[in-house]
PDB file of N, CA and C in Angstrom:
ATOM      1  N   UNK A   1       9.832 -48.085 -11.439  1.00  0.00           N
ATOM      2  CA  UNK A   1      10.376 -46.836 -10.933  1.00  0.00           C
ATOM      3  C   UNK A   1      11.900 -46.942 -10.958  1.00  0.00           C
ATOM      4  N   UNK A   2      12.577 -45.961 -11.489  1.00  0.00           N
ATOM      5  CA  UNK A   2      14.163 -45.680 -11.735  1.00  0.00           C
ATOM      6  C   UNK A   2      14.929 -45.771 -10.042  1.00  0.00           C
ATOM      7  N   UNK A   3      16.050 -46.191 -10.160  1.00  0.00           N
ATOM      8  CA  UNK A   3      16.569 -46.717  -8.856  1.00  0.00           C
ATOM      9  C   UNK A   3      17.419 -44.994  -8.521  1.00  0.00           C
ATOM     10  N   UNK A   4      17.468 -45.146  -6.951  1.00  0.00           N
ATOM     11  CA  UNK A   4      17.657 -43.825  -6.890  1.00  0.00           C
ATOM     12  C   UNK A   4      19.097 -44.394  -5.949  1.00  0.00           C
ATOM     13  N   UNK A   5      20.050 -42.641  -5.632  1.00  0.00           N
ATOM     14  CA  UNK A   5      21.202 -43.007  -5.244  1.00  0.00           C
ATOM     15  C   UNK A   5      21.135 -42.246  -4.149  1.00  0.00           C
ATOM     16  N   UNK A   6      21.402 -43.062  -2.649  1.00  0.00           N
ATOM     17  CA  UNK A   6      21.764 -42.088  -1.657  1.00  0.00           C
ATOM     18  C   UNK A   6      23.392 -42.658  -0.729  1.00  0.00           C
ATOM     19  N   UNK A   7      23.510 -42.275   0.537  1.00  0.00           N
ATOM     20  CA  UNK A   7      24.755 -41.748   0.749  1.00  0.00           C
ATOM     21  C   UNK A   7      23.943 -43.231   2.207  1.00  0.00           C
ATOM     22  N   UNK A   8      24.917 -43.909   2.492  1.00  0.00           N
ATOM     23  CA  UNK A   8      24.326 -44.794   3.728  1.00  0.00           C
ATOM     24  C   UNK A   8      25.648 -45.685   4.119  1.00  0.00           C
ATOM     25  N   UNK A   9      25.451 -46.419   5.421  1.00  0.00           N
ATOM     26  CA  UNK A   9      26.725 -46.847   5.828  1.00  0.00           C
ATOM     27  C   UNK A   9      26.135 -48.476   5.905  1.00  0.00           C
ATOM     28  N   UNK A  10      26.946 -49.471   5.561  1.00  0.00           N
ATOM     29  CA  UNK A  10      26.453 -50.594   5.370  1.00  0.00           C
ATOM     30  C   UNK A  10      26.329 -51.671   7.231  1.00  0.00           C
ATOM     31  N   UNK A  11      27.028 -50.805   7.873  1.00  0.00           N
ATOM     32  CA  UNK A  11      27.398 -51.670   9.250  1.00  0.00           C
ATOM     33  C   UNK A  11      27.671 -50.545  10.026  1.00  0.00           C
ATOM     34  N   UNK A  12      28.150 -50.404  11.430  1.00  0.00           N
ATOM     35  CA  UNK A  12      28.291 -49.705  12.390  1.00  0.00           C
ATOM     36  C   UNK A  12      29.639 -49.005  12.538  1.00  0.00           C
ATOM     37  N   UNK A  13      30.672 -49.078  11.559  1.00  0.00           N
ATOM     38  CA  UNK A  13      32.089 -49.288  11.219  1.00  0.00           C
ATOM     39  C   UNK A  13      32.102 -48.400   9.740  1.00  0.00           C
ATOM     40  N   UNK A  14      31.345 -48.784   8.956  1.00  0.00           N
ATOM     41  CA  UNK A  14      31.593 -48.187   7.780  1.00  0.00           C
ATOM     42  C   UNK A  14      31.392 -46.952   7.349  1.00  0.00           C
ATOM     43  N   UNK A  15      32.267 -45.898   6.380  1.00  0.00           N
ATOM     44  CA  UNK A  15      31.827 -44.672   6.033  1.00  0.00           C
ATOM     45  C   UNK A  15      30.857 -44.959   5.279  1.00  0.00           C
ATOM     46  N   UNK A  16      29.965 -43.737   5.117  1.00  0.00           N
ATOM     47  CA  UNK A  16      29.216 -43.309   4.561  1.00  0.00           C
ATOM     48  C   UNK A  16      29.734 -43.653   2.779  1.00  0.00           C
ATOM     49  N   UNK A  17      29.034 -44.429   1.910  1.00  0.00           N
ATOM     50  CA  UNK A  17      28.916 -44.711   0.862  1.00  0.00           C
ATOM     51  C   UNK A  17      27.990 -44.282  -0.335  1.00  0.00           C
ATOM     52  N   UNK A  18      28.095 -44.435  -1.545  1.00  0.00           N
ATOM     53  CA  UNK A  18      26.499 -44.672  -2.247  1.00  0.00           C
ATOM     54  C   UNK A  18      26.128 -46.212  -2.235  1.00  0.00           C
ATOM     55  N   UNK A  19      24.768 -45.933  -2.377  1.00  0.00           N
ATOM     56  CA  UNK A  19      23.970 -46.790  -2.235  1.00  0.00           C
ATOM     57  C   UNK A  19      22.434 -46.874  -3.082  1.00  0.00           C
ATOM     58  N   UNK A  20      22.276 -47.447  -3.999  1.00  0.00           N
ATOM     59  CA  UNK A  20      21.015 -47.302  -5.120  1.00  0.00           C
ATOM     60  C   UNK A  20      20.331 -48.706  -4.334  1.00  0.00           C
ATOM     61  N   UNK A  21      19.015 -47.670  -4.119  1.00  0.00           N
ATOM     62  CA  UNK A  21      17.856 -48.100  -4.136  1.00  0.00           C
ATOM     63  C   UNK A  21      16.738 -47.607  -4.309  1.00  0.00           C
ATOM     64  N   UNK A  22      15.750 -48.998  -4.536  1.00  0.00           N
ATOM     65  CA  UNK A  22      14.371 -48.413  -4.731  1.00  0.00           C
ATOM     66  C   UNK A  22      12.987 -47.675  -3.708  1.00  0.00           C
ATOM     67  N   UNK A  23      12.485 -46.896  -4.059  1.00  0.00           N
ATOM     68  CA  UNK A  23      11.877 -46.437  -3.591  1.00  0.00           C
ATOM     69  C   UNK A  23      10.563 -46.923  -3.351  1.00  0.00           C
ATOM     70  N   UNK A  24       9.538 -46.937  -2.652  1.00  0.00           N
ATOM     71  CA  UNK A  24       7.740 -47.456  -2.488  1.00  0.00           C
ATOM     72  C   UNK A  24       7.192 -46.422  -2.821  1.00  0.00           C
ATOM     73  N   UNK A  25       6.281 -47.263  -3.395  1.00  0.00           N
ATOM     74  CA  UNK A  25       4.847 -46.410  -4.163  1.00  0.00           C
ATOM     75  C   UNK A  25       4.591 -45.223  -3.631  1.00  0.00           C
ATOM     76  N   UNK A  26       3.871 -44.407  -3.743  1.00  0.00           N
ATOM     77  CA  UNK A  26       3.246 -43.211  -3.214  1.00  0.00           C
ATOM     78  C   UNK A  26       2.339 -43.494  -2.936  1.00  0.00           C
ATOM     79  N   UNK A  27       2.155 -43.690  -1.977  1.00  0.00           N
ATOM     80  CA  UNK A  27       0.628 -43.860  -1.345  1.00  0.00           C
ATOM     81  C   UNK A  27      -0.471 -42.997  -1.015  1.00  0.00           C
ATOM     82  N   UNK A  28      -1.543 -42.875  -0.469  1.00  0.00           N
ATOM     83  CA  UNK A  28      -2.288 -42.276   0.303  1.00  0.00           C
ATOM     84  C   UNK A  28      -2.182 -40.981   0.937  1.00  0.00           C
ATOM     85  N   UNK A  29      -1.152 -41.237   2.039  1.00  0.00           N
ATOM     86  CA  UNK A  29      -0.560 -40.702   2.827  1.00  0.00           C
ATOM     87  C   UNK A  29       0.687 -39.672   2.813  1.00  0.00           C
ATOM     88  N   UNK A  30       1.220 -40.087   1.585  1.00  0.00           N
ATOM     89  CA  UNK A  30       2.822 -39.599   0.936  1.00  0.00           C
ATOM     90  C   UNK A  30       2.761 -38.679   0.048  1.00  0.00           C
ATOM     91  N   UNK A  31       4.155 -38.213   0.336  1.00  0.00           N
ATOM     92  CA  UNK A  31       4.615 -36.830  -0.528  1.00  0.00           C
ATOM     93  C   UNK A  31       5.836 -37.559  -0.688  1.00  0.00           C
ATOM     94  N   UNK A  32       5.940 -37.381  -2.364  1.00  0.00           N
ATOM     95  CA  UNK A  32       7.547 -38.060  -2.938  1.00  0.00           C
ATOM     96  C   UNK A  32       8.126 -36.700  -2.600  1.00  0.00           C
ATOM     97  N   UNK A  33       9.068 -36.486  -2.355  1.00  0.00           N
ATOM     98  CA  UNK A  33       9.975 -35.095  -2.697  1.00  0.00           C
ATOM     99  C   UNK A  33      11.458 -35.607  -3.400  1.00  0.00           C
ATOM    100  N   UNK A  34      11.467 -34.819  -4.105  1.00  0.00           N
ATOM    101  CA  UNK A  34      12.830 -35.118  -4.743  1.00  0.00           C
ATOM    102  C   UNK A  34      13.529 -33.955  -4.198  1.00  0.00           C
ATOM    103  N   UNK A  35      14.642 -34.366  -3.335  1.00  0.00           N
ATOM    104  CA  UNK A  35      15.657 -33.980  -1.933  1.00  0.00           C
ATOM    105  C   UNK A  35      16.522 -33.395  -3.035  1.00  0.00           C
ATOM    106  N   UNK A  36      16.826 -31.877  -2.657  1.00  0.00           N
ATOM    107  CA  UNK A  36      17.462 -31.063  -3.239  1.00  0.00           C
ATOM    108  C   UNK A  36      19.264 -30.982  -1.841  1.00  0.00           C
ATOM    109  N   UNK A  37      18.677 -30.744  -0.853  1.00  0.00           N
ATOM    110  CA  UNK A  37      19.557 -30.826   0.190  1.00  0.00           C
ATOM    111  C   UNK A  37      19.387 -31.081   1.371  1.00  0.00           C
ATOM    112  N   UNK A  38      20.093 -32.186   2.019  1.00  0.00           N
ATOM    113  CA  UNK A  38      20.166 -32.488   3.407  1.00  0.00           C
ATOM    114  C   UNK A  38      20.802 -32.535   4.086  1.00  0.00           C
ATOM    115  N   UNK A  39      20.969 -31.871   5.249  1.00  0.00           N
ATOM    116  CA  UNK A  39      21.516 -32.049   6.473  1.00  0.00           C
ATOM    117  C   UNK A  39      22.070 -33.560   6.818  1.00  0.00           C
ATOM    118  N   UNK A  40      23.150 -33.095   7.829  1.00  0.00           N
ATOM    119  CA  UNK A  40      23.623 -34.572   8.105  1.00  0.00           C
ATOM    120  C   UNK A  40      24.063 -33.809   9.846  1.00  0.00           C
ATOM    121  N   UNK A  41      23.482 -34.236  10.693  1.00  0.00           N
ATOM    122  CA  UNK A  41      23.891 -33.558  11.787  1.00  0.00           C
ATOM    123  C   UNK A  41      24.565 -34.250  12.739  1.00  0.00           C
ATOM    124  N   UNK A  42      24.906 -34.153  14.107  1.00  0.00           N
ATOM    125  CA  UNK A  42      25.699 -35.492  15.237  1.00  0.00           C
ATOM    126  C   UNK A  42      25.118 -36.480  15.664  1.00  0.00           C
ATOM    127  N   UNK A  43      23.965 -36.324  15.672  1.00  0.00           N
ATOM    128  CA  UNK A  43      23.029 -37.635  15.925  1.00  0.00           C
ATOM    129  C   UNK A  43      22.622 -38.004  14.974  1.00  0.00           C
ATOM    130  N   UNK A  44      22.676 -38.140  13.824  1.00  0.00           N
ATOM    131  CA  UNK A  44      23.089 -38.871  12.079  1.00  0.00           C
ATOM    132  C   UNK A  44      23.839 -39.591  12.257  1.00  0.00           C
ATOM    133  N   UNK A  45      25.166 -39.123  12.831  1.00  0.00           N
ATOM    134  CA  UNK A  45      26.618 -39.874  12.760  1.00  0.00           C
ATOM    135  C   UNK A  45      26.565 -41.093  14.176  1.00  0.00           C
ATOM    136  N   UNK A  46      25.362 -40.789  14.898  1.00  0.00           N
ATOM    137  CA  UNK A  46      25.441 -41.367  16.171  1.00  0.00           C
ATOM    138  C   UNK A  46      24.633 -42.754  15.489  1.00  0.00           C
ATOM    139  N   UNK A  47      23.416 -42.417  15.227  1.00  0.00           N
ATOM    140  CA  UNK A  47      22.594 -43.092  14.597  1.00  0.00           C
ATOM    141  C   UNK A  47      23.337 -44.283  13.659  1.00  0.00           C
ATOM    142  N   UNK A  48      24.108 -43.699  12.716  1.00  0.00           N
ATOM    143  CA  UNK A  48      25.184 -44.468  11.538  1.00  0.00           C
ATOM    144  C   UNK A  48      25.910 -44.995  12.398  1.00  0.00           C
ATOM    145  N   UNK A  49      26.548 -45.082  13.481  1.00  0.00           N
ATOM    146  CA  UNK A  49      27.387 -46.174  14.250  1.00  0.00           C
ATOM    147  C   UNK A  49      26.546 -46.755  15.126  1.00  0.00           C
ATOM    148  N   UNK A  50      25.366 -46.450  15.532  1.00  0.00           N
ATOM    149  CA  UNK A  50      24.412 -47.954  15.970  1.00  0.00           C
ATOM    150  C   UNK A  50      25.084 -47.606  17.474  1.00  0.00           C
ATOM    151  N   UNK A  51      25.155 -46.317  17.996  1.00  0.00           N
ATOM    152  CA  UNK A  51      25.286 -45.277  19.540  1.00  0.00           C
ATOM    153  C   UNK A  51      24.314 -45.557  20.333  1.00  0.00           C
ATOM    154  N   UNK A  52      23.247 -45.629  19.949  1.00  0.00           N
ATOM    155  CA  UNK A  52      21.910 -45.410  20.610  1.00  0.00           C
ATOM    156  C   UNK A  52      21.564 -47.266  20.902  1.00  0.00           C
ATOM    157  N   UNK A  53      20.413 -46.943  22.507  1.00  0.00           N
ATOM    158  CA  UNK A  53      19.849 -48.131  22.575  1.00  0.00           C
ATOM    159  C   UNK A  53      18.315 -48.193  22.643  1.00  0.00           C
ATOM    160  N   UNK A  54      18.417 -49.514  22.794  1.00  0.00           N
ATOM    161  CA  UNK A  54      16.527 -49.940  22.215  1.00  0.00           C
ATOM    162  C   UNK A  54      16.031 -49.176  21.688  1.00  0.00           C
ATOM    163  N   UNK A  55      15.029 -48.506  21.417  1.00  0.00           N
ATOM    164  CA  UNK A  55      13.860 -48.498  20.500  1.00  0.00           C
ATOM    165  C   UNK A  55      14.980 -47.399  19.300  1.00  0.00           C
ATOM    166  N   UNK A  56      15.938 -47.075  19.756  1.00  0.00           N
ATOM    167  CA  UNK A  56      17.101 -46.707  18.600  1.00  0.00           C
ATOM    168  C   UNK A  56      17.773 -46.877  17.891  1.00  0.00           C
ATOM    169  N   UNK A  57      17.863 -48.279  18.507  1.00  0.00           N
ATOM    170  CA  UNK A  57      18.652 -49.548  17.753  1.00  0.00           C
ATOM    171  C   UNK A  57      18.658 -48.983  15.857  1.00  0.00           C
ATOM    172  N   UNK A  58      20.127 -49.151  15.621  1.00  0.00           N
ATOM    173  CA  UNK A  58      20.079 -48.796  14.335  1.00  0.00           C
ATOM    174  C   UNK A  58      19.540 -50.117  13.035  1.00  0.00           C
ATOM    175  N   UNK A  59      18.977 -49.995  12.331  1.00  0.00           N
ATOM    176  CA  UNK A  59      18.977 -50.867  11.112  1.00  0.00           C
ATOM    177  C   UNK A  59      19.814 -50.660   9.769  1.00  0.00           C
ATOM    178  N   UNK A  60      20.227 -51.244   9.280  1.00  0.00           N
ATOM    179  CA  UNK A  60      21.451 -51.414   8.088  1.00  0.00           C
ATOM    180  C   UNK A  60      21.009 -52.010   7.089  1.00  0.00           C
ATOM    181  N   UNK A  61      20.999 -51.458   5.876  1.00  0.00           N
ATOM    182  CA  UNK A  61      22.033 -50.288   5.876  1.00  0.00           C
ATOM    183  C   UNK A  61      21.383 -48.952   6.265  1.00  0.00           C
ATOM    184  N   UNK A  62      22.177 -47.933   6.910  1.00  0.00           N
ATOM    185  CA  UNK A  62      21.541 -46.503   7.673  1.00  0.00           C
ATOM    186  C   UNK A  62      21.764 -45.685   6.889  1.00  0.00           C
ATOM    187  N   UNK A  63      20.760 -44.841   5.967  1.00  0.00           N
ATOM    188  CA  UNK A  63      20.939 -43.609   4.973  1.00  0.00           C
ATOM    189  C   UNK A  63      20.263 -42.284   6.326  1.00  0.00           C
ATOM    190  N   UNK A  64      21.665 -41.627   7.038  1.00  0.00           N
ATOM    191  CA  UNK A  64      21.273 -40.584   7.605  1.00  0.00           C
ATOM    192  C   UNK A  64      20.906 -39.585   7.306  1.00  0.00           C
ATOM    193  N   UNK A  65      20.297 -38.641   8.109  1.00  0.00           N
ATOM    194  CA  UNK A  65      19.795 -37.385   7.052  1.00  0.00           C
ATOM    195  C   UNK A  65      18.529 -37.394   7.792  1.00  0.00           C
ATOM    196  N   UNK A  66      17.601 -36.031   8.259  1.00  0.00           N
ATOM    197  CA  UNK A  66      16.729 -35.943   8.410  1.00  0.00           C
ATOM    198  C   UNK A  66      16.065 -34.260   8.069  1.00  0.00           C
ATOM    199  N   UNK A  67      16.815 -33.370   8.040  1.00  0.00           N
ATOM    200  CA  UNK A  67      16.763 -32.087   7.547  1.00  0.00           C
ATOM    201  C   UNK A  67      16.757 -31.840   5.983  1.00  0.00           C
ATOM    202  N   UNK A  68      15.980 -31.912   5.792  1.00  0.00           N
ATOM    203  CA  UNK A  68      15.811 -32.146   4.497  1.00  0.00           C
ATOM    204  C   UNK A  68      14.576 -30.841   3.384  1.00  0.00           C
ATOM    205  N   UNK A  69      15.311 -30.708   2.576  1.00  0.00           N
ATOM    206  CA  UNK A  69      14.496 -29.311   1.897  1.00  0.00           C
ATOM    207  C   UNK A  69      14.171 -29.821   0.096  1.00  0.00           C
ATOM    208  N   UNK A  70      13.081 -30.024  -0.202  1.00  0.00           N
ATOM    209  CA  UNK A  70      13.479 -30.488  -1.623  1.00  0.00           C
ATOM    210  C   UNK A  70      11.963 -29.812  -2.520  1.00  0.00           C
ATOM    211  N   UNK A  71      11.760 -30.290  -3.555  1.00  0.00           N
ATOM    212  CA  UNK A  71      10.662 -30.084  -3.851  1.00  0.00           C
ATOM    213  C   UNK A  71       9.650 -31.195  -4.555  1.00  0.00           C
ATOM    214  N   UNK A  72       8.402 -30.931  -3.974  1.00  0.00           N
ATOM    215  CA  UNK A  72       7.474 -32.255  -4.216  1.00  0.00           C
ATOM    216  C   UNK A  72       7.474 -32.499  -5.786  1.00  0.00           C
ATOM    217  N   UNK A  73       7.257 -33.816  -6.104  1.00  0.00           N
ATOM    218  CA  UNK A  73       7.386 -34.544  -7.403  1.00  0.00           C
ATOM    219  C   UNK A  73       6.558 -35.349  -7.348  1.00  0.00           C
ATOM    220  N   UNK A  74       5.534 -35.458  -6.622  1.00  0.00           N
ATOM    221  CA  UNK A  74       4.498 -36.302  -6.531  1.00  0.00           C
ATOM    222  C   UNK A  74       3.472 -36.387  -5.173  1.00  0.00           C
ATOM    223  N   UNK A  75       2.695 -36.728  -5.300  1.00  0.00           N
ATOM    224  CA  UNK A  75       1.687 -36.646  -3.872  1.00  0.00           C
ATOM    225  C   UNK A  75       0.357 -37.117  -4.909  1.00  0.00           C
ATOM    226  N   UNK A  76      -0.938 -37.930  -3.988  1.00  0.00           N
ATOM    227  CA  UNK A  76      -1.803 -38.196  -3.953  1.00  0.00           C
ATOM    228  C   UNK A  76      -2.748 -38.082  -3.213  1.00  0.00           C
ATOM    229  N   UNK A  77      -1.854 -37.189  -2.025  1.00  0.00           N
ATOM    230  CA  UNK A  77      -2.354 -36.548  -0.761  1.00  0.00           C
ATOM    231  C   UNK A  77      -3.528 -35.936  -0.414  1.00  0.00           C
ATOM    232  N   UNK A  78      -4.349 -36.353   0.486  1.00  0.00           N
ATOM    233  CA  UNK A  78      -5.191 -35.597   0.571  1.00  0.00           C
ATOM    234  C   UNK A  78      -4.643 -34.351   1.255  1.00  0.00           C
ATOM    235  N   UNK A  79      -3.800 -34.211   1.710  1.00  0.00           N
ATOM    236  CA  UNK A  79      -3.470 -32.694   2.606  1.00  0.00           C
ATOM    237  C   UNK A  79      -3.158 -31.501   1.462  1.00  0.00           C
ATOM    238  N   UNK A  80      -3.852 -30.883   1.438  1.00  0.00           N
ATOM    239  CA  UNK A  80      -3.898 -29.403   0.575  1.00  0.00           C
ATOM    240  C   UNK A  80      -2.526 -29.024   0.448  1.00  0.00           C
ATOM    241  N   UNK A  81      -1.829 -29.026   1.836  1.00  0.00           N
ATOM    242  CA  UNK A  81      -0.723 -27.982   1.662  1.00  0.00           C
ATOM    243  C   UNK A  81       0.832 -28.745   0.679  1.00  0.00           C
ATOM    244  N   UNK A  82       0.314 -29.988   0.305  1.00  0.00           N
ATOM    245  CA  UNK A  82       0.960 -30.522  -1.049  1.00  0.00           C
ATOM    246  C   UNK A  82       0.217 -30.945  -2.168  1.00  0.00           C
ATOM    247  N   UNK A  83      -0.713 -30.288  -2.641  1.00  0.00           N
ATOM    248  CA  UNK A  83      -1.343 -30.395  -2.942  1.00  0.00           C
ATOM    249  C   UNK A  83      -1.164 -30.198  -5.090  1.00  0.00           C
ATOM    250  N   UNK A  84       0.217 -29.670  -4.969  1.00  0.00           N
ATOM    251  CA  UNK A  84       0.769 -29.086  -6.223  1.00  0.00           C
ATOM    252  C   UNK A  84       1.769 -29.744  -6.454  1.00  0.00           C
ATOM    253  N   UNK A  85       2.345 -30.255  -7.524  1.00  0.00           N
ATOM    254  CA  UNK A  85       3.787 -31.012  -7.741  1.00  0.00           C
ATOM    255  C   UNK A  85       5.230 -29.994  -7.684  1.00  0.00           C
ATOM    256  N   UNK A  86       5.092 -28.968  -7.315  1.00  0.00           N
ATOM    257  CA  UNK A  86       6.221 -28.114  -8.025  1.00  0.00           C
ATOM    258  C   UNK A  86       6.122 -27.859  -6.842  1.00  0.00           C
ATOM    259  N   UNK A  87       5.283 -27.771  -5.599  1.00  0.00           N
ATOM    260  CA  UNK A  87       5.131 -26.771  -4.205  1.00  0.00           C
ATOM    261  C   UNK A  87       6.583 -27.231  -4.097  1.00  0.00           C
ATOM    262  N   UNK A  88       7.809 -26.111  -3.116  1.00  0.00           N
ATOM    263  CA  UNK A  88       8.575 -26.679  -2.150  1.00  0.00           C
ATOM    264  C   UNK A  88       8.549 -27.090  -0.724  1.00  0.00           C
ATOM    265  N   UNK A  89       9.156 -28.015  -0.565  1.00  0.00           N
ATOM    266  CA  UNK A  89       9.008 -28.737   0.994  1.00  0.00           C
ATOM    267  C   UNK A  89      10.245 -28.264   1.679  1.00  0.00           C
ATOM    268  N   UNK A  90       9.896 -28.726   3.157  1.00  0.00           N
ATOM    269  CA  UNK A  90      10.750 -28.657   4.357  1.00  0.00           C
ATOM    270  C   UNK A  90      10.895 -29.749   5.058  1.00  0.00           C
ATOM    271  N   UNK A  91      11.184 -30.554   5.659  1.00  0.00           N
ATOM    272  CA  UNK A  91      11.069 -31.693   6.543  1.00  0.00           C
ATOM    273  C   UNK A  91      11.989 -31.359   8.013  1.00  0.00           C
ATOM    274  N   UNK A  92      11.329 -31.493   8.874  1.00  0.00           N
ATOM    275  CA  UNK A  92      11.749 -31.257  10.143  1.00  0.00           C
ATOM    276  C   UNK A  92      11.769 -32.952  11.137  1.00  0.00           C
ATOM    277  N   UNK A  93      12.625 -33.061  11.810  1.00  0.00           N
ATOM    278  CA  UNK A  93      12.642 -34.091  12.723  1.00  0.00           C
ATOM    279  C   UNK A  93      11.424 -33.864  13.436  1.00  0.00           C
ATOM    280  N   UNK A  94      10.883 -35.178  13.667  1.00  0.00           N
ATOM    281  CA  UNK A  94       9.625 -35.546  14.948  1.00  0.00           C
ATOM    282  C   UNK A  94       9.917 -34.137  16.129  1.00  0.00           C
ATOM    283  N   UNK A  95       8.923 -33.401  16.473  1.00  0.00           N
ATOM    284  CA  UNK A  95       9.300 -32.352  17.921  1.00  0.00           C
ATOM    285  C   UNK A  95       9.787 -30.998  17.752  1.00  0.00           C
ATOM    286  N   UNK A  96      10.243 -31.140  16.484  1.00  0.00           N
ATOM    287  CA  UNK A  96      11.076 -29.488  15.817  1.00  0.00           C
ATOM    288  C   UNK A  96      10.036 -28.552  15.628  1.00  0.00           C
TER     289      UNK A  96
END
């Protein structure tokens, strides 16, 4: 699989960079979407300086972003409602 490029901060200090990496299989469970546009909101930026404690604790390198709109490019899904490669997606944070 072709290495992909996103935007992530290497430490708690650092701007936002590129960063190529690889992606995991599609599984079961998964919808690839190939991310047309994402959000980057204040708790992104909180998240990227490693703000938050315990179970928030940041890991590094941090590619923020959770608003995210793109369109599916893959799925093996059993869930119908991706059920098409071309469908477009939405992604909402956990609670939205």
């Amino acid at each position: 699989m072709p290495a992909n490029i996103g935007y992530a901060t290497s430490d708690a200090s650092s701007p936002l960079a590129p960063l190529e990496f690889d992606r995991s299989p599609v599984g079961p469970e998964d919808v690839l979407i190939d991310i047309r546009y994402c959000g980057v909101c204040h708790s992104d930026v909180h998240q990227a300086r490693d703000e938050f404690d315990g179970a928030l604790a940041t890991t590094f390198p941090c590619m923020p972003g959770h608003e995210i709109v793109g369109i599916v490019a893959e799925t093996v899904a059993k869930d119908v409602r991706f059920r098409f490669v071309i469908d477009n997606a939405t992604l909402r944070p956990a609670g939205a």
